[in-house]
Protein backbone atom coordinates (compact mmCIF):
# COMPACT_ATOMS: atom_id res chain seq x y z
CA UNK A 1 -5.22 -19.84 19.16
CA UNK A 2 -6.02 -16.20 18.24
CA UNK A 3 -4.45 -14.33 14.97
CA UNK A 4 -3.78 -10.78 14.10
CA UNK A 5 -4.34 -9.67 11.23
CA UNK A 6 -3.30 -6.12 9.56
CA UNK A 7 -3.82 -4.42 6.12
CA UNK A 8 -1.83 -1.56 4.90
CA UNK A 9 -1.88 0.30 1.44
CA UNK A 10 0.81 2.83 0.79
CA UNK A 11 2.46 4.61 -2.27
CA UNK A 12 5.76 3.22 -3.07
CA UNK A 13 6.82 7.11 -3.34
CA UNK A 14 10.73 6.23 -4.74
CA UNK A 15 8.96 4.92 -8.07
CA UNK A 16 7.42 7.56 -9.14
CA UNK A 17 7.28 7.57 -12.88
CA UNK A 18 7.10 9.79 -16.04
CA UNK A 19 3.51 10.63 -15.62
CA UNK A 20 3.85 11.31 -11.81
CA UNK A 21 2.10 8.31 -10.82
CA UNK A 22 3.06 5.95 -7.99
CA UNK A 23 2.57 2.28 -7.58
CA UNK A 24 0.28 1.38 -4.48
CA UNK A 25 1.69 -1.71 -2.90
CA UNK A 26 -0.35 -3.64 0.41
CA UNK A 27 1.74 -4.80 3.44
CA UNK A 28 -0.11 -7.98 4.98
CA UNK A 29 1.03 -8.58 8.76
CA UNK A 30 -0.68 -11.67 9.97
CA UNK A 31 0.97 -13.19 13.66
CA UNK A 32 3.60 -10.88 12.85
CA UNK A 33 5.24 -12.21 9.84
CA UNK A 34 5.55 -9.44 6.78
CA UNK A 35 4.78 -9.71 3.27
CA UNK A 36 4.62 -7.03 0.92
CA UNK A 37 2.57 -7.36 -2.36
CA UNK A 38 2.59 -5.01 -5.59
CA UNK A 39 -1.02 -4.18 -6.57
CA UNK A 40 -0.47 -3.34 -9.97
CA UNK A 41 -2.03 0.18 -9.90
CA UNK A 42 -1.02 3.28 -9.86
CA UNK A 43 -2.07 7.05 -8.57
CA UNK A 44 -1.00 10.69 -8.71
CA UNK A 45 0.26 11.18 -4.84
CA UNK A 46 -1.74 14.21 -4.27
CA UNK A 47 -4.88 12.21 -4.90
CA UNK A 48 -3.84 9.52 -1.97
CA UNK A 49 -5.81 9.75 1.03
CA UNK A 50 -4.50 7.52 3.85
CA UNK A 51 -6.86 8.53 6.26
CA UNK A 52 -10.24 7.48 4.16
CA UNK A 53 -11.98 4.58 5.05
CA UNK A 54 -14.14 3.45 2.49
């Protein structure tokens, strides 16, 4: 039996915070059941790049 697998980091953009920092949460998609995950850290939204691959 084959699995998918998919990885996604996004800003959670409606928390933004005093300092202007968002939390960066990771969506985890594996045979198409969802789960969301906070990662603890936080970044300035105009530093985000969604297109880098690192």
């Amino acid at each position: 039996m084959k699995s998918t697998i998919a990885i996604l980091f996004y800003l959670n953009k409606p928390k933004i915070n005093s300092k202007r920092k968002v939390p960066i949460n990771v969506r985890i998609n594996v045979n198409g059941r969802r789960s969301e995950i906070a990662t603890g850290e936080q970044i300035k939204p105009e530093k985000w790049n969604s297109k880098q691959i690192v």
